[in-house]
N, C-alpha and C. Protein backbone atom coordinates (compact mmCIF):
# COMPACT_ATOMS: atom_id res chain seq x y z
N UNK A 1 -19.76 -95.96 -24.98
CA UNK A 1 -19.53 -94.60 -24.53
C UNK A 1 -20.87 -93.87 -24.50
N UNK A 2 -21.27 -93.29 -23.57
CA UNK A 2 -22.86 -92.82 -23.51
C UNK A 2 -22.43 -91.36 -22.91
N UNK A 3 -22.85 -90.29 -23.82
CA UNK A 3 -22.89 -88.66 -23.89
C UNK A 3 -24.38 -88.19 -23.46
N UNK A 4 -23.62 -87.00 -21.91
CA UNK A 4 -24.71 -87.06 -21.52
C UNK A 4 -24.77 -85.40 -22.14
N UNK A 5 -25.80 -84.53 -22.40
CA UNK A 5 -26.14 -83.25 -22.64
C UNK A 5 -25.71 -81.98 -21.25
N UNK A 6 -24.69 -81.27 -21.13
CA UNK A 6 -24.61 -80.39 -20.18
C UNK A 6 -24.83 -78.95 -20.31
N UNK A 7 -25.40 -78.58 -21.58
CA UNK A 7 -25.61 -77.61 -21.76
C UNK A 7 -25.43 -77.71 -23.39
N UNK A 8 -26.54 -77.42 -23.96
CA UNK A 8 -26.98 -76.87 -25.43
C UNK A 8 -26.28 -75.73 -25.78
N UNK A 9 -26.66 -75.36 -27.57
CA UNK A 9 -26.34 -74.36 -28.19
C UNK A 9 -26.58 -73.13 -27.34
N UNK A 10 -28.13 -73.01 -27.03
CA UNK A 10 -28.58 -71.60 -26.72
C UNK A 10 -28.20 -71.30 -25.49
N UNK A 11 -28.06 -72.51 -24.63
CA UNK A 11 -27.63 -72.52 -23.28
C UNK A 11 -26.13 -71.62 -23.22
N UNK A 12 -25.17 -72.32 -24.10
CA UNK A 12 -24.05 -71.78 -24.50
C UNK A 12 -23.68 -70.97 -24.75
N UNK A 13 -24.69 -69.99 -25.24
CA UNK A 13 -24.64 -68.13 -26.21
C UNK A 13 -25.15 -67.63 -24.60
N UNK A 14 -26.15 -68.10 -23.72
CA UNK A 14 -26.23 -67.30 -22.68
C UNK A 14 -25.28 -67.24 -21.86
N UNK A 15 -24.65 -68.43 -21.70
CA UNK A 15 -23.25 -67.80 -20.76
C UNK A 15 -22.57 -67.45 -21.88
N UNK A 16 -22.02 -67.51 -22.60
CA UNK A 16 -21.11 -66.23 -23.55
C UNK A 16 -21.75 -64.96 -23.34
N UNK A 17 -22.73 -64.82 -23.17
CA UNK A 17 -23.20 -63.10 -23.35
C UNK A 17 -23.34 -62.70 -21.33
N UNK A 18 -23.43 -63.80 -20.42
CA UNK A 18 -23.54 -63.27 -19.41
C UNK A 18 -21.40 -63.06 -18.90
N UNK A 19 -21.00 -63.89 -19.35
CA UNK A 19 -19.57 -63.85 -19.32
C UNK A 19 -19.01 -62.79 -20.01
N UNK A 20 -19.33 -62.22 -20.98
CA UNK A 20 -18.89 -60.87 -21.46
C UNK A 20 -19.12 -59.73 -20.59
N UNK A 21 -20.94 -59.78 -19.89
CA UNK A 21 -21.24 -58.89 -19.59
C UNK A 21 -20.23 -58.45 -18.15
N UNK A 22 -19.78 -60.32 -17.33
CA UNK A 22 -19.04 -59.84 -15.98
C UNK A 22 -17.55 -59.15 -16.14
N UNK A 23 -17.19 -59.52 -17.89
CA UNK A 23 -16.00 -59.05 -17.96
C UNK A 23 -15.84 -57.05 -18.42
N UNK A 24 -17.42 -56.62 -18.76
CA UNK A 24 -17.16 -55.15 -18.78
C UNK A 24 -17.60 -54.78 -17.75
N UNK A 25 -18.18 -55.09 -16.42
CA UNK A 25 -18.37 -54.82 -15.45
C UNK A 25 -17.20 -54.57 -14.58
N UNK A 26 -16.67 -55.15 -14.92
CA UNK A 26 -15.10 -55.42 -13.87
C UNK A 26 -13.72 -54.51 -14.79
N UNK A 27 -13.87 -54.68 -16.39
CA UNK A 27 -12.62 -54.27 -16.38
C UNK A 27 -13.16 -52.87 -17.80
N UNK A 28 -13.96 -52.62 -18.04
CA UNK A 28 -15.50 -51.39 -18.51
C UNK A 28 -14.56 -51.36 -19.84
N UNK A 29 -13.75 -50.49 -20.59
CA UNK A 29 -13.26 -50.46 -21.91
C UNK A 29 -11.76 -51.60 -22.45
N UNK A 30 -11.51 -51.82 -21.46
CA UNK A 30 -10.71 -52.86 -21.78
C UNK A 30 -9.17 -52.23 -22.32
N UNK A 31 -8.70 -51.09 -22.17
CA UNK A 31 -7.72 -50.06 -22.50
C UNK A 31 -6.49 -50.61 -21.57
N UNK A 32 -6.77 -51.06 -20.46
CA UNK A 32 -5.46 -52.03 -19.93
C UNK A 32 -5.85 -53.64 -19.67
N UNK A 33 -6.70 -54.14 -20.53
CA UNK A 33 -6.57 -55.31 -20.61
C UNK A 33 -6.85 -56.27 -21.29
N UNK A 34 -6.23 -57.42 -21.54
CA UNK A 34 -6.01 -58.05 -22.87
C UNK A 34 -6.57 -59.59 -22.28
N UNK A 35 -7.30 -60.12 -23.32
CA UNK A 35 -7.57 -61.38 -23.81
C UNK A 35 -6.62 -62.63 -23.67
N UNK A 36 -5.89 -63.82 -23.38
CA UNK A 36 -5.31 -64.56 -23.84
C UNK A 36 -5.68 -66.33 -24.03
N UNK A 37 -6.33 -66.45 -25.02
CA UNK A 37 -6.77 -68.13 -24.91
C UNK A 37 -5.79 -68.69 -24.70
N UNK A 38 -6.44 -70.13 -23.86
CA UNK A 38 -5.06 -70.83 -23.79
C UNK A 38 -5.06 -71.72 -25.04
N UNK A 39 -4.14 -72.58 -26.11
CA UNK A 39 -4.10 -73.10 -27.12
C UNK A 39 -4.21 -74.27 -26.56
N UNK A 40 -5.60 -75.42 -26.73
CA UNK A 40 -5.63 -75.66 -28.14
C UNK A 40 -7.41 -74.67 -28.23
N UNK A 41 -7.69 -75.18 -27.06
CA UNK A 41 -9.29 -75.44 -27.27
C UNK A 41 -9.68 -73.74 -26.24
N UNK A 42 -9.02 -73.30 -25.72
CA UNK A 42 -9.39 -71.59 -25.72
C UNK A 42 -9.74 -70.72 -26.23
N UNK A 43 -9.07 -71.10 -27.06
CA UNK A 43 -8.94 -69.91 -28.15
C UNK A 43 -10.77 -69.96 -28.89
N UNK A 44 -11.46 -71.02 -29.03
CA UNK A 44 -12.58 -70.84 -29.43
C UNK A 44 -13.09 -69.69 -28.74
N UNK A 45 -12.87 -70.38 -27.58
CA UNK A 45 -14.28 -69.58 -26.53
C UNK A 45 -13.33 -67.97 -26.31
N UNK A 46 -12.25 -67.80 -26.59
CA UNK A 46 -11.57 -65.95 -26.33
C UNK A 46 -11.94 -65.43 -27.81
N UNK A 47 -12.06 -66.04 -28.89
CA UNK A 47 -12.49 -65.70 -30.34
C UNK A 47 -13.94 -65.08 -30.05
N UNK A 48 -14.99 -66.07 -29.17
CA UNK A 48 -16.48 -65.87 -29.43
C UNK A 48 -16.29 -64.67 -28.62
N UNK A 49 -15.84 -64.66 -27.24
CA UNK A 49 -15.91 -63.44 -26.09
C UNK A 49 -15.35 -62.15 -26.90
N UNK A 50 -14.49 -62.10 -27.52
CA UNK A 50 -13.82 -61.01 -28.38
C UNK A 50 -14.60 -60.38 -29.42
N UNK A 51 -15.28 -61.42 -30.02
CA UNK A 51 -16.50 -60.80 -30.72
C UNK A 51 -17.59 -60.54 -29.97
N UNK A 52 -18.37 -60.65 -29.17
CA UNK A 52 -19.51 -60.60 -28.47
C UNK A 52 -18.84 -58.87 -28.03
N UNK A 53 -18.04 -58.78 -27.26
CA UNK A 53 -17.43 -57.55 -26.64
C UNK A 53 -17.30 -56.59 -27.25
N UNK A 54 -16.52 -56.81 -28.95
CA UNK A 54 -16.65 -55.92 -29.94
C UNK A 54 -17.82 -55.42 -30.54
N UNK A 55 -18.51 -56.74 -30.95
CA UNK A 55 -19.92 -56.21 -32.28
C UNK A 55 -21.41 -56.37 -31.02
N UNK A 56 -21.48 -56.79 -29.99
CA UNK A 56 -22.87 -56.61 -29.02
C UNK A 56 -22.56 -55.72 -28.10
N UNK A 57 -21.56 -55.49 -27.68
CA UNK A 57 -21.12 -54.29 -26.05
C UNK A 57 -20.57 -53.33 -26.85
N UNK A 58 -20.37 -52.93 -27.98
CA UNK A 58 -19.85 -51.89 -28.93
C UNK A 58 -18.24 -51.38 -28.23
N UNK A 59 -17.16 -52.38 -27.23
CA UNK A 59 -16.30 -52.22 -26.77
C UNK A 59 -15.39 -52.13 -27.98
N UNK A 60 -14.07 -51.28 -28.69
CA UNK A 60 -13.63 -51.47 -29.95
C UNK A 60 -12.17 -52.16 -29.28
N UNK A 61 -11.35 -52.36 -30.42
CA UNK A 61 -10.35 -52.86 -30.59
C UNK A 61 -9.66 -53.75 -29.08
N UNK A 62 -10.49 -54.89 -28.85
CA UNK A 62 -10.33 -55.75 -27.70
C UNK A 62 -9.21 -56.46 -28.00
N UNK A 63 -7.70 -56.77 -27.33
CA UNK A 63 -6.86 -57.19 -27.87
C UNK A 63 -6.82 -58.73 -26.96
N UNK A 64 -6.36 -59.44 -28.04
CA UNK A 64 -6.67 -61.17 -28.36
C UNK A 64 -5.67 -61.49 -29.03
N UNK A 65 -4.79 -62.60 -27.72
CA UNK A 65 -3.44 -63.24 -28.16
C UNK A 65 -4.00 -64.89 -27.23
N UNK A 66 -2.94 -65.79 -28.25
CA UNK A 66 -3.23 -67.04 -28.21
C UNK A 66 -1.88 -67.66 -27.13
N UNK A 67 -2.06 -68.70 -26.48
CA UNK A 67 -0.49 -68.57 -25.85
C UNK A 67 -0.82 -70.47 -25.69
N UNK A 68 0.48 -70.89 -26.48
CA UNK A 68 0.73 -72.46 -26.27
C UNK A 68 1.39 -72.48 -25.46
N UNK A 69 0.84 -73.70 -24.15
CA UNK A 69 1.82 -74.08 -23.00
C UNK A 69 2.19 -75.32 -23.18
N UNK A 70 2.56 -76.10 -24.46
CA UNK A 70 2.75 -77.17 -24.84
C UNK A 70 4.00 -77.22 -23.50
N UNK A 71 5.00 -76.91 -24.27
CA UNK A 71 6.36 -76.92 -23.26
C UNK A 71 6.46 -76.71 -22.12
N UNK A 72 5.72 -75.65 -21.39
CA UNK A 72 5.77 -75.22 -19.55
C UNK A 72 4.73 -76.39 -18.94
N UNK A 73 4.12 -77.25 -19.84
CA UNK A 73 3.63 -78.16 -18.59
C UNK A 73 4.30 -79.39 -18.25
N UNK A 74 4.26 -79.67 -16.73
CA UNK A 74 4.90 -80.72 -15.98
C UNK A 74 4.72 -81.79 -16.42
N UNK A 75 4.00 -82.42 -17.26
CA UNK A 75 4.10 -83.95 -17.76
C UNK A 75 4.31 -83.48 -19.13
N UNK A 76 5.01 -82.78 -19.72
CA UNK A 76 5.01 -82.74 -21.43
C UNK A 76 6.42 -83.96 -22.01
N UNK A 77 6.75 -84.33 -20.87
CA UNK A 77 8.04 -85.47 -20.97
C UNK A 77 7.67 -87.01 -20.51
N UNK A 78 6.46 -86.68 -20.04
CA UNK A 78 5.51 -87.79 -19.88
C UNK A 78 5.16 -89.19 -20.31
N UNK A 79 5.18 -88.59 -21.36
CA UNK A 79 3.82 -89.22 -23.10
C UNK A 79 5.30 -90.04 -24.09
N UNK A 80 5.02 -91.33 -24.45
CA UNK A 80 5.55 -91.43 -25.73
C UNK A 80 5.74 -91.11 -26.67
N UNK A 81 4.27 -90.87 -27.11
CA UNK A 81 4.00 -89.91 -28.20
C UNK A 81 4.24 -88.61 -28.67
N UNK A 82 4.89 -88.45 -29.65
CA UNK A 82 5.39 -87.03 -29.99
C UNK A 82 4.39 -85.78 -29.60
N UNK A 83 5.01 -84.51 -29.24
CA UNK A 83 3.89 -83.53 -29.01
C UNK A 83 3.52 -82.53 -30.31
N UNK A 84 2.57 -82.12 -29.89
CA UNK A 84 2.24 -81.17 -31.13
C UNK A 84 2.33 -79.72 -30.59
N UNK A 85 3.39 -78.82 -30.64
CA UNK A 85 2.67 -77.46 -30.37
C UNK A 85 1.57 -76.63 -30.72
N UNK A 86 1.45 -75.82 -30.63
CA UNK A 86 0.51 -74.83 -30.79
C UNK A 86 1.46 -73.40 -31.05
N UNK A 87 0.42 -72.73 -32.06
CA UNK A 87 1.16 -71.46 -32.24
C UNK A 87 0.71 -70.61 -31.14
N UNK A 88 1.71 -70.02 -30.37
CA UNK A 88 1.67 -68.86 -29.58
C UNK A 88 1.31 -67.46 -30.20
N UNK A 89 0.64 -66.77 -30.59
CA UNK A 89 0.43 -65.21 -31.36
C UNK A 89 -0.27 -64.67 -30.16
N UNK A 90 0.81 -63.59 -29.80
CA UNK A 90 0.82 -62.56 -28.72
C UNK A 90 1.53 -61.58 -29.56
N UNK A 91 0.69 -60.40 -29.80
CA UNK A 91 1.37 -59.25 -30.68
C UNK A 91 0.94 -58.25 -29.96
N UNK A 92 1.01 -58.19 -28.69
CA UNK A 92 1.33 -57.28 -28.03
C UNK A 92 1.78 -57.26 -26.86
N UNK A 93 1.64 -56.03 -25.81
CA UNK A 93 2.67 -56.04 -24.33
C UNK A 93 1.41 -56.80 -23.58
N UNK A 94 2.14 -57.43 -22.58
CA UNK A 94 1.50 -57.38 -21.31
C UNK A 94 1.92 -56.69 -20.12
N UNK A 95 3.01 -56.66 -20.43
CA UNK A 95 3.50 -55.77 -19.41
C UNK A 95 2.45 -54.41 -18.71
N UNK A 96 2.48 -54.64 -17.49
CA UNK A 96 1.09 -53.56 -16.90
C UNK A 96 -0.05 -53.64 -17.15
N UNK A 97 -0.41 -55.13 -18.04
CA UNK A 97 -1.72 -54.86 -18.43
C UNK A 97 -2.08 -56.28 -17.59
N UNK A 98 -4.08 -56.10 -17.78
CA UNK A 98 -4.91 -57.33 -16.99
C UNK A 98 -4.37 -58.23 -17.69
N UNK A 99 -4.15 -59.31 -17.61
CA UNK A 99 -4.42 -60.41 -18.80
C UNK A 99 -5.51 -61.60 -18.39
N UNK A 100 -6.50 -61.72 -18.79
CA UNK A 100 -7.51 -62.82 -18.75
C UNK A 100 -7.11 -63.95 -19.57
N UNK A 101 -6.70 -64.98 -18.58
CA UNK A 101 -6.76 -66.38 -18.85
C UNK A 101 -8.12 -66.91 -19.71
N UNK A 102 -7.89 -67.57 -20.85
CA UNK A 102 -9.32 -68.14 -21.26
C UNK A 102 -9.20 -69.77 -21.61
N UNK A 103 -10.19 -70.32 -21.06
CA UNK A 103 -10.11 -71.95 -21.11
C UNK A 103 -11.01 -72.43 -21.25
N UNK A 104 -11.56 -73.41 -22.01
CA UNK A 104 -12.82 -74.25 -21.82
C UNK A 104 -13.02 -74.74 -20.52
N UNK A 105 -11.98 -75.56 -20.10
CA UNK A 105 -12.61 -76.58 -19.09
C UNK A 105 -11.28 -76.51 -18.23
N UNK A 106 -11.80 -76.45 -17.12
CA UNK A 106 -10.62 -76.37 -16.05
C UNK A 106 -10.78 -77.42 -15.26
N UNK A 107 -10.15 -78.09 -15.33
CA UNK A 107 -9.83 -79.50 -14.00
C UNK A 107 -8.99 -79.24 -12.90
N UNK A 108 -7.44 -80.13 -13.58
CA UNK A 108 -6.73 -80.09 -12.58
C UNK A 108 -6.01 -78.69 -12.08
N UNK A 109 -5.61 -77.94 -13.33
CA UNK A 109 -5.31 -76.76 -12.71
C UNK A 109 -4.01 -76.74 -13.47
N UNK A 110 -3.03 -77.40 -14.28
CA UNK A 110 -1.82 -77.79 -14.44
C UNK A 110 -1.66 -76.92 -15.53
N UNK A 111 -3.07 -76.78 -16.77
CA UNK A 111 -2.71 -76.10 -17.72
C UNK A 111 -2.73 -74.17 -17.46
N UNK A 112 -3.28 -73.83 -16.43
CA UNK A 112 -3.36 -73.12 -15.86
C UNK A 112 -1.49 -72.41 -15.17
N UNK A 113 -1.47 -73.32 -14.61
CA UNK A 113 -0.21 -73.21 -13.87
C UNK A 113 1.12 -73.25 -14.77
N UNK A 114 1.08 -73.48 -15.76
CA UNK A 114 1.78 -73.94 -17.11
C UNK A 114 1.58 -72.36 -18.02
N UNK A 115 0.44 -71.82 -18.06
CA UNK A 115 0.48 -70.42 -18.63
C UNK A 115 0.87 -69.40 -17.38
N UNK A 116 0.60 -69.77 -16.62
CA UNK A 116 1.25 -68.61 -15.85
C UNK A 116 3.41 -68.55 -15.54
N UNK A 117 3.45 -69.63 -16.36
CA UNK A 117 5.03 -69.50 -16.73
C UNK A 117 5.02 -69.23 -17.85
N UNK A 118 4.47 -69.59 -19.11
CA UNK A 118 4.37 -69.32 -20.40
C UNK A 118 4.51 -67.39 -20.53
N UNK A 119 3.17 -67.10 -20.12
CA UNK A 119 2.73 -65.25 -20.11
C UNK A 119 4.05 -64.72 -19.66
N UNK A 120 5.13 -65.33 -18.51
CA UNK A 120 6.12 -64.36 -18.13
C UNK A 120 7.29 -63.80 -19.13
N UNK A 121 7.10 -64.90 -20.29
CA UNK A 121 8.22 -64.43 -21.25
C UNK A 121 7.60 -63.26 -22.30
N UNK A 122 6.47 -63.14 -22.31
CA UNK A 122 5.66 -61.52 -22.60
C UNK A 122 5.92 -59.98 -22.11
N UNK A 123 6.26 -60.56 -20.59
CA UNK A 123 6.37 -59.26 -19.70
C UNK A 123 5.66 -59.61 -18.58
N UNK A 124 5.54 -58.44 -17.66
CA UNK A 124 5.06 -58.77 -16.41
C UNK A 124 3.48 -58.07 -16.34
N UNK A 125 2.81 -59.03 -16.15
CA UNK A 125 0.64 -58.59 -15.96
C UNK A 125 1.06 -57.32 -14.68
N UNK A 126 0.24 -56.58 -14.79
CA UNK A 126 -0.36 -56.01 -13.33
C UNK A 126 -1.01 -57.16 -12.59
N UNK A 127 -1.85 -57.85 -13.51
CA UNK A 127 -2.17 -59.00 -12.66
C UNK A 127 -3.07 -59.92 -13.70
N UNK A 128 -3.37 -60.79 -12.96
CA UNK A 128 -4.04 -62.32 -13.98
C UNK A 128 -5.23 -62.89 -13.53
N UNK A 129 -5.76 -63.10 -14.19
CA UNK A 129 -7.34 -63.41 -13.77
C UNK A 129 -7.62 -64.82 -14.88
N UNK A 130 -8.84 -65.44 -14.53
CA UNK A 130 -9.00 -66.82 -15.35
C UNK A 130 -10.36 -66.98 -15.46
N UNK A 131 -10.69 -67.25 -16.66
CA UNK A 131 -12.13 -67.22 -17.12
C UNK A 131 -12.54 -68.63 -17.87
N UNK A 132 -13.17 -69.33 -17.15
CA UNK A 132 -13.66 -70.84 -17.41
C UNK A 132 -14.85 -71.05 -18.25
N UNK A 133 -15.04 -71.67 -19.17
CA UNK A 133 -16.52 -72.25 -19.87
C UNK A 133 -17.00 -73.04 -18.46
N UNK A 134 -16.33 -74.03 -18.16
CA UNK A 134 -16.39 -75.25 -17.43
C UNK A 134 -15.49 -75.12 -16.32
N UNK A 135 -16.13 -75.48 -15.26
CA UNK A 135 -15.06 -75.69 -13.63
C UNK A 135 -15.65 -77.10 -13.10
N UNK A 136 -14.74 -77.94 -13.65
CA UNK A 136 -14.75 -79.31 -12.75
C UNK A 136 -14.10 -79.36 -11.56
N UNK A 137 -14.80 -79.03 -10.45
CA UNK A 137 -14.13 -78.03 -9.20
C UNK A 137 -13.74 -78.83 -7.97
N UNK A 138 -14.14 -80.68 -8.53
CA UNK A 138 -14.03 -81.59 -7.28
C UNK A 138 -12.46 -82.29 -8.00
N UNK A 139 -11.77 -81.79 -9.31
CA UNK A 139 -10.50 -82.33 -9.92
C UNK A 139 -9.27 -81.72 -9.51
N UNK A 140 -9.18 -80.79 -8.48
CA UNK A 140 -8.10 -79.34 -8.64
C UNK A 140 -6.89 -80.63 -8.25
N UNK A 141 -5.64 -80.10 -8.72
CA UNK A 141 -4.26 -80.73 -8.48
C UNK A 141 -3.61 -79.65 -7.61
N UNK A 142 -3.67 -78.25 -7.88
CA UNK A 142 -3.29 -77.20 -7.48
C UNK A 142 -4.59 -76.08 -6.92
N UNK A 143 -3.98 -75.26 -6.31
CA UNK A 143 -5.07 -74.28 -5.89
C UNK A 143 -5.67 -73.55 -6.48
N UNK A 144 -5.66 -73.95 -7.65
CA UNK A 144 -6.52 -72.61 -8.75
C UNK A 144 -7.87 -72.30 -9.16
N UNK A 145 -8.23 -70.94 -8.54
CA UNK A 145 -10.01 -71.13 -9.05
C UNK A 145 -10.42 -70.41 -9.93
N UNK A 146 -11.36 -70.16 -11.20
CA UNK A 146 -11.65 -69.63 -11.77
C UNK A 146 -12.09 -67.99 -11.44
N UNK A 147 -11.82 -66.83 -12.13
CA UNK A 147 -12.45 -65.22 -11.63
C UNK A 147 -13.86 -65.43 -12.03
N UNK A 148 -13.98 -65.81 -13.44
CA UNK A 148 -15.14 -66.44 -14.09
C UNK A 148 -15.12 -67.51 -14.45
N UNK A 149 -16.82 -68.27 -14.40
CA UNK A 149 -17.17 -69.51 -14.80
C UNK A 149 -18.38 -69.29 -15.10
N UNK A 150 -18.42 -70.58 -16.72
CA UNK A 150 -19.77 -70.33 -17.06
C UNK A 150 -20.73 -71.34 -16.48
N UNK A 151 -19.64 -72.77 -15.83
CA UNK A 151 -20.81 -73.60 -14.99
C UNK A 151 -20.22 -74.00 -14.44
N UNK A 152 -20.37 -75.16 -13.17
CA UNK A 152 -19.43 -76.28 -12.73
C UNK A 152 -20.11 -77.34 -12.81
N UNK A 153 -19.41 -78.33 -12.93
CA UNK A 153 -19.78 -79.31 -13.43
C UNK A 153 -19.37 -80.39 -12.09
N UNK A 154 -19.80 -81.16 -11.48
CA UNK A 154 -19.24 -82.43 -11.12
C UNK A 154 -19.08 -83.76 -11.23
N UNK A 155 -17.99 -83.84 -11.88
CA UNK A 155 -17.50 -85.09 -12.49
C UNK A 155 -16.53 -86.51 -11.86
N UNK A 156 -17.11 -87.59 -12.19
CA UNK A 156 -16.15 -87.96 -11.48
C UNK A 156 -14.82 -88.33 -12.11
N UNK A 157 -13.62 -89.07 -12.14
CA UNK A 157 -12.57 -89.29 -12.62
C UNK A 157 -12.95 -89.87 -13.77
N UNK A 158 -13.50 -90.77 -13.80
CA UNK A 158 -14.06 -91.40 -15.30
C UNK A 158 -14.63 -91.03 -16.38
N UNK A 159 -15.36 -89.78 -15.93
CA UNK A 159 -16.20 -89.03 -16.61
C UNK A 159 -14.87 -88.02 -17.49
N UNK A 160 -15.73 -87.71 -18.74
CA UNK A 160 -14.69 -86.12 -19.44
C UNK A 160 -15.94 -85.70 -19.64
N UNK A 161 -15.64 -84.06 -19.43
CA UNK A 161 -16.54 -83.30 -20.09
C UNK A 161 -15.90 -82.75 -21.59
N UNK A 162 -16.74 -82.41 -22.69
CA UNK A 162 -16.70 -82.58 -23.97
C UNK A 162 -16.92 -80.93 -24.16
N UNK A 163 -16.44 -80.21 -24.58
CA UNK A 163 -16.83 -79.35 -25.18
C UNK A 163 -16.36 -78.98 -26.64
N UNK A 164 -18.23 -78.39 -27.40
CA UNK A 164 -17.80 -78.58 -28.73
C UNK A 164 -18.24 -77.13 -29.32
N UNK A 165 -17.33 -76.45 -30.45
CA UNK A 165 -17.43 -75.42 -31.64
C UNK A 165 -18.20 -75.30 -32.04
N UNK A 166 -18.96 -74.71 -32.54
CA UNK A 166 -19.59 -74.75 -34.19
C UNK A 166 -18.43 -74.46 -35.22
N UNK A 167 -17.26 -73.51 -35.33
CA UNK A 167 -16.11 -73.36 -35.57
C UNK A 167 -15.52 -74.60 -36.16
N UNK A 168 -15.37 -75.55 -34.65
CA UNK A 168 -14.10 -76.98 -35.23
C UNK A 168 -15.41 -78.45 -35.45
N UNK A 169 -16.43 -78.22 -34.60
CA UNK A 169 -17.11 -79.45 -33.98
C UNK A 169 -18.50 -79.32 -34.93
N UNK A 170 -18.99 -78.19 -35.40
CA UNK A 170 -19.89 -78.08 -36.21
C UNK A 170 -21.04 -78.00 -35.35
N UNK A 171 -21.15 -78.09 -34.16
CA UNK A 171 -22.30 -77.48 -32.82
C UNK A 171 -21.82 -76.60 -31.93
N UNK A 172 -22.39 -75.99 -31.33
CA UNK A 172 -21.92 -75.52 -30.05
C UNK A 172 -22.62 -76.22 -28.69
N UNK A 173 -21.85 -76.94 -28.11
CA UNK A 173 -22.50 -78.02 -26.76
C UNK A 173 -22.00 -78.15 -26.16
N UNK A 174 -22.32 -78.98 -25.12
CA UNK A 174 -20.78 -79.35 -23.71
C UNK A 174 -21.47 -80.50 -23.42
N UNK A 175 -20.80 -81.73 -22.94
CA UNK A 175 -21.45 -83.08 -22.55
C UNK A 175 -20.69 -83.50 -22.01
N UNK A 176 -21.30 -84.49 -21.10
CA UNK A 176 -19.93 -85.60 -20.44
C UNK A 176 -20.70 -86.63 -20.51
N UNK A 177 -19.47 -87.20 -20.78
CA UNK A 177 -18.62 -88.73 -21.71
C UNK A 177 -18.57 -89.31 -20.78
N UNK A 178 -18.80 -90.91 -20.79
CA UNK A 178 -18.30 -91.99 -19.70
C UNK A 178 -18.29 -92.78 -20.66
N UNK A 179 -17.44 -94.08 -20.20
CA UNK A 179 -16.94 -95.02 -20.68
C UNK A 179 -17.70 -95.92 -20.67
């Protein structure tokens, strides 16, 4: 297995801080709009954006809910293997409000398409937007493109791109993996 480097630590804090900056440009105090990682591996990168927004853009009380689409996706009946959910914590409305999709790595598009059935049992967005670490943009299954992205990557089928925490992974990096 040979890991190739797609972007470093520091590399990583600059799109976090240029990705914050497109998200107060566009939506300025954040008073109708809310955060939602997708679970498992979102939620890192809506944790770091939530802080960056709060304690560097002095934006206050940015609201940040987690949403598992274990169940709304199309192959979750798939797999032999038992599934694991994820806790959903949404403690508040969406109803009328933005909601920003947050994801590490966007491929096919499925987990995407899977929260946008998930969010409806919340209430209804004014509208939905999607904010990518990663856009592997030659994988789409469905038509879905990122509002924000912090890179794209082109990969081929064999390839995964890796993205890692300091949080879970003990770095902050992104790489792709081949076999």
């Amino acid at each position: 297995m040979n890991q190739k480097v797609l972007l470093n630590s520091k590399e990583v804090n600059i799109i976090l801080n240029r990705l914050a900056c497109q998200l107060i440009e566009k939506h300025l105090d954040f008073s109708d709009t809310v955060l939602v990682g997708i679970q498992p591996r979102g939620t890192f990168l809506a944790e770091r954006l939530k802080t960056l927004l709060e304690n560097e853009y002095h934006i206050p009380n940015v609201s940040l809910g987690y949403l598992d689409i274990t169940f709304f996706r199309d192959d979750f009946r798939r797999t032999n293997k038992p599934l694991e959910a994820n806790k959903t914590q949404i403690d508040f409305l969406v109803e009328d409000k933005k909601v920003i999709f947050i994801d590490d790595v966007l491929y096919t598009g499925r987990s995407i398409r899977a929260a946008l059935t998930a969010i409806q049992s919340f209430g209804r967005p004014s509208g939905i937007e999607l904010l990518a670490l990663i856009d592997r943009r030659f994988s789409r299954d469905l038509p879905i493109q990122p509002d924000y992205r912090g890179r794209q990557v082109d990969a081929i089928n064999g390839e995964k791109v890796k993205v890692c925490w300091a949080e879970q992974d003990g770095e902050d990096g992104v790489y792709l993996v081949t076999n």
